[in-house]
N, C-alpha and C. Protein backbone atom coordinates (compact mmCIF):
# COMPACT_ATOMS: atom_id res chain seq x y z
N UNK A 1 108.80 81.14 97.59
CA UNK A 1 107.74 80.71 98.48
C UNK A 1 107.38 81.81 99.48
N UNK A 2 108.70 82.14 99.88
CA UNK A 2 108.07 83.76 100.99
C UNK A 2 107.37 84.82 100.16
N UNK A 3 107.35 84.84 99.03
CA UNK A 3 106.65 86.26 98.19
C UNK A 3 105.03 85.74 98.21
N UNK A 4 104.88 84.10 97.95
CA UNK A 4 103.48 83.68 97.44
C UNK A 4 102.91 83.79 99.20
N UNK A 5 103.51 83.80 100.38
CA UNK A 5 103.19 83.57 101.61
C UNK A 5 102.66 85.45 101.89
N UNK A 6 103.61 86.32 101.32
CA UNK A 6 103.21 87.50 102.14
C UNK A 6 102.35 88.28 101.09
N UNK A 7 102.02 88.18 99.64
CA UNK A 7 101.02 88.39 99.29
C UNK A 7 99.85 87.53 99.09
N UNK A 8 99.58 86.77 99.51
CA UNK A 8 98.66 86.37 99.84
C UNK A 8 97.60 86.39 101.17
N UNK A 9 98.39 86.70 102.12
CA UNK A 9 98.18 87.36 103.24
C UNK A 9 97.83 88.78 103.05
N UNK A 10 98.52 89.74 102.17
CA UNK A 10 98.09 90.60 101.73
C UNK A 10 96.73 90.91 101.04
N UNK A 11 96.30 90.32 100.19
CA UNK A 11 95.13 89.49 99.09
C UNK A 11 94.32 89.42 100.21
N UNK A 12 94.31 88.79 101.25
CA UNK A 12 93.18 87.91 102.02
C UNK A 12 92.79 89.48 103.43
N UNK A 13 93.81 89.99 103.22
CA UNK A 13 93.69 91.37 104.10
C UNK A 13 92.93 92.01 103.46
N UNK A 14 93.22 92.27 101.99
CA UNK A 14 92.56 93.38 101.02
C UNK A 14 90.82 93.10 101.19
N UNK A 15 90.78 91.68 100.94
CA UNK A 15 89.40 90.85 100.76
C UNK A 15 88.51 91.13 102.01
N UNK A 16 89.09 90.85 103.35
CA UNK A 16 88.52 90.86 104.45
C UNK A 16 88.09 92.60 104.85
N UNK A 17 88.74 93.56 104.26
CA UNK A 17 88.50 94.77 104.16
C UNK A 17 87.54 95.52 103.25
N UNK A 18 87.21 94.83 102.42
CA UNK A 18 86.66 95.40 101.39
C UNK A 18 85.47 94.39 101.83
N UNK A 19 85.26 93.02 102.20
CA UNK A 19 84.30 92.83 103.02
C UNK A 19 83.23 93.52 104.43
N UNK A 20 84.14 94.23 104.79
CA UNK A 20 83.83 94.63 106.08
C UNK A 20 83.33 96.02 105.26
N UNK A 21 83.92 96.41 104.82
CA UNK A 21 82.74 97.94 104.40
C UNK A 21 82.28 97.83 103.14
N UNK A 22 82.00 96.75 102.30
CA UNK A 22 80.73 96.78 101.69
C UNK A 22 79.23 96.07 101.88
N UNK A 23 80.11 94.71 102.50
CA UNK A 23 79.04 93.71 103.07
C UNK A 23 78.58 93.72 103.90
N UNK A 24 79.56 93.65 105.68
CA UNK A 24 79.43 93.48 106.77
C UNK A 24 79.40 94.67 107.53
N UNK A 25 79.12 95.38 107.34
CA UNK A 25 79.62 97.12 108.25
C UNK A 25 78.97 97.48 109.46
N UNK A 26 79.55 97.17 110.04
CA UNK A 26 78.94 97.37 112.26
C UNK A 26 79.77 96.03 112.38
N UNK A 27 79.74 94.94 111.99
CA UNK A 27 80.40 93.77 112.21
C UNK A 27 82.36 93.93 112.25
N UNK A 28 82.64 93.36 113.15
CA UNK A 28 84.10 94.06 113.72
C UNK A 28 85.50 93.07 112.90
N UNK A 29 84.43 91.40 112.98
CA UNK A 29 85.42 90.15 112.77
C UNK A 29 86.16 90.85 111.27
N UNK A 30 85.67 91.03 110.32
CA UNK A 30 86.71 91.39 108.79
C UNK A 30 87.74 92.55 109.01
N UNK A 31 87.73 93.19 109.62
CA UNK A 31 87.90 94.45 110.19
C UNK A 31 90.01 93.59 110.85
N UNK A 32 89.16 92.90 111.80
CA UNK A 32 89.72 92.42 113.11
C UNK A 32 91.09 91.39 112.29
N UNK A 33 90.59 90.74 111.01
CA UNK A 33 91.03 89.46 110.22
C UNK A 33 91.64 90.52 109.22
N UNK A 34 91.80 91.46 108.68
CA UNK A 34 92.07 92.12 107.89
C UNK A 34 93.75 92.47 108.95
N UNK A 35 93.14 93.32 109.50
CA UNK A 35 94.43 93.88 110.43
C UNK A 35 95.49 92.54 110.80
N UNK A 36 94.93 92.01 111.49
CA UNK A 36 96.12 90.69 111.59
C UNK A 36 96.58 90.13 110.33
N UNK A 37 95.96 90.07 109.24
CA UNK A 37 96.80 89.59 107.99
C UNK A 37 97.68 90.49 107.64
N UNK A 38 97.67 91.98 107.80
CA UNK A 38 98.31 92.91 107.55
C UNK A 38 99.92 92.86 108.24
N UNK A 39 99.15 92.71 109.18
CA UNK A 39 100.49 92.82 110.62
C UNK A 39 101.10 91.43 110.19
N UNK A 40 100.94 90.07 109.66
CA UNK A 40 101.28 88.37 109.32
C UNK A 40 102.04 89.10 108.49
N UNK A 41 101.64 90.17 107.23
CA UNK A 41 102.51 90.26 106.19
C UNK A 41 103.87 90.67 106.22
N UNK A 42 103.49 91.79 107.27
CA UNK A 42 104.66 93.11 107.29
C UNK A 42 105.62 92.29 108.60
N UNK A 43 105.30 91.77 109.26
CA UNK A 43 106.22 90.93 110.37
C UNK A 43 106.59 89.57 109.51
N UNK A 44 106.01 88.97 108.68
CA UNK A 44 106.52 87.90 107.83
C UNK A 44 107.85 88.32 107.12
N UNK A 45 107.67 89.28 106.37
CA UNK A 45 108.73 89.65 105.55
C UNK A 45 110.09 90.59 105.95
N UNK A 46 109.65 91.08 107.42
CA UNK A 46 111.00 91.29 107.98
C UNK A 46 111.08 90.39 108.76
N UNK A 47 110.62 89.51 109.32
CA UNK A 47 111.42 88.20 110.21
C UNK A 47 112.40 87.64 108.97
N UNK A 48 111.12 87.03 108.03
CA UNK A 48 111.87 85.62 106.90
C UNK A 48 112.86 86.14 105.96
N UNK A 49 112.58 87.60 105.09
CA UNK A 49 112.85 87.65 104.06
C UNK A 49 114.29 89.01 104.14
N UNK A 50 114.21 89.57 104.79
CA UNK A 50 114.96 90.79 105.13
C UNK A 50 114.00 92.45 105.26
N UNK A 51 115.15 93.11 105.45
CA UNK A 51 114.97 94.44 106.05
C UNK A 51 114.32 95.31 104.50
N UNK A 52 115.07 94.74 103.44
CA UNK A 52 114.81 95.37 102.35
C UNK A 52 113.08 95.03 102.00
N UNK A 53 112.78 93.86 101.87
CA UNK A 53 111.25 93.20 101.61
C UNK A 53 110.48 93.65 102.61
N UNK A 54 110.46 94.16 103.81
CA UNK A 54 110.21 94.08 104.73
C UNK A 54 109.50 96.06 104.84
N UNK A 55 110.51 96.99 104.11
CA UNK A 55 110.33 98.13 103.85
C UNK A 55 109.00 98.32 102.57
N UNK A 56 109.80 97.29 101.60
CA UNK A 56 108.53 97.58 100.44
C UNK A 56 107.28 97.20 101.19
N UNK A 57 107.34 95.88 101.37
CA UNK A 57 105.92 95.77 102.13
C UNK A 57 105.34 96.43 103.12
N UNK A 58 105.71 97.04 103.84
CA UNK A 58 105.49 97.80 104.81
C UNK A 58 104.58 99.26 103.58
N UNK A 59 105.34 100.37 102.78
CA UNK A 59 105.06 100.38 102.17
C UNK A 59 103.91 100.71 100.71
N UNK A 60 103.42 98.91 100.41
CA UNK A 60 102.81 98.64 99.59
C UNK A 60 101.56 98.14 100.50
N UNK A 61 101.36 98.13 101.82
CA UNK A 61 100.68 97.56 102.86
C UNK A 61 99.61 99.56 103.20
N UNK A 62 100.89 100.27 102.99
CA UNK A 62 100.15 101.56 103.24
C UNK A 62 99.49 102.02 102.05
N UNK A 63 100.25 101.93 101.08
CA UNK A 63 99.68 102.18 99.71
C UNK A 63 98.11 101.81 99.18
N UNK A 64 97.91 100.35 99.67
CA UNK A 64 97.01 99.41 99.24
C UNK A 64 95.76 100.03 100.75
N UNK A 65 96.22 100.86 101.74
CA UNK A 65 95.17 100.34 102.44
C UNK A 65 94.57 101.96 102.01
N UNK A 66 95.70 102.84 101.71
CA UNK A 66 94.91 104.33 101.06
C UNK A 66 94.41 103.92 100.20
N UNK A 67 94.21 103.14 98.80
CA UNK A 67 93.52 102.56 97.61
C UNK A 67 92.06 102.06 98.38
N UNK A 68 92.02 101.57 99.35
CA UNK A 68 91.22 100.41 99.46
C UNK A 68 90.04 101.57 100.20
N UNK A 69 90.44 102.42 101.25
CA UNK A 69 89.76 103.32 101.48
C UNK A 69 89.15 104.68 100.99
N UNK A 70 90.25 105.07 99.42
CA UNK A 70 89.51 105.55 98.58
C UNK A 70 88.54 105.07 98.04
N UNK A 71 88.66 103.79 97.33
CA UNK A 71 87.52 103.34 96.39
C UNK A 71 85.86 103.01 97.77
N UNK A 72 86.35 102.73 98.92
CA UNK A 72 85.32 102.86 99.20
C UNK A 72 84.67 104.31 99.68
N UNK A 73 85.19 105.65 99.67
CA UNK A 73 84.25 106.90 99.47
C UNK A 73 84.13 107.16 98.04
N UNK A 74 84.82 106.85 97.26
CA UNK A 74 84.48 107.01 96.00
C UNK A 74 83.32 106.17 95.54
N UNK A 75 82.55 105.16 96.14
CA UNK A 75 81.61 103.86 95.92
C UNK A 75 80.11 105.12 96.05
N UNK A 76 79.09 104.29 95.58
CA UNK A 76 77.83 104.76 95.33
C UNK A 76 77.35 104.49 96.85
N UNK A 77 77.86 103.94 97.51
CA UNK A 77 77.28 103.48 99.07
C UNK A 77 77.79 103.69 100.29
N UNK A 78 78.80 104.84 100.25
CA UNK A 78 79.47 104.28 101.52
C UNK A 78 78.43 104.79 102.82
N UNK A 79 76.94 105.31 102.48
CA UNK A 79 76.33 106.03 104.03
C UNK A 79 75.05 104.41 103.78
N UNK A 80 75.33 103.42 103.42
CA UNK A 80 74.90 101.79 103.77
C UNK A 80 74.41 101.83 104.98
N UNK A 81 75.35 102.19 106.07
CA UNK A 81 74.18 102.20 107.79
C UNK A 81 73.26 103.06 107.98
């Protein structure tokens, strides 16, 4: 149950990010909802789960947010404003 809790929070971070710079961009809220799911994940899994879960995610939290900011300069749009 703690794995389906901190990726999913993860998932809903990814979403709210990839919202905010393809859809919403000047708009702060996805941005704002992204970061706090991030921080829910990586403080979820070292409070609940341990030090070890807590490292990967930490991590797979950095990993995913270099992915997420490549594909958007790699995108046909990123000069949108």
């Amino acid at each position: 149950m703690d794995f389906i809790v901190i990726g999913l929070l993860i998932v809903f971070s990814m979403v709210f990010f990839l919202l905010e710079f393809f859809f919403l961009p000047g708009i702060v809220i996805g941005a704002v909802a992204g970061i706090f799911c991030l921080v829910g994940a990586v403080f979820y899994a070292y409070a609940f789960v341990g030090n070890l879960c807590g490292h990967f995610t930490l991590a797979f939290v950095i990993l995913s947010l270099l992915a997420v900011i490549y594909a958007y300069y790699k995108s046909k749009n990123p000069d949108k404003e």
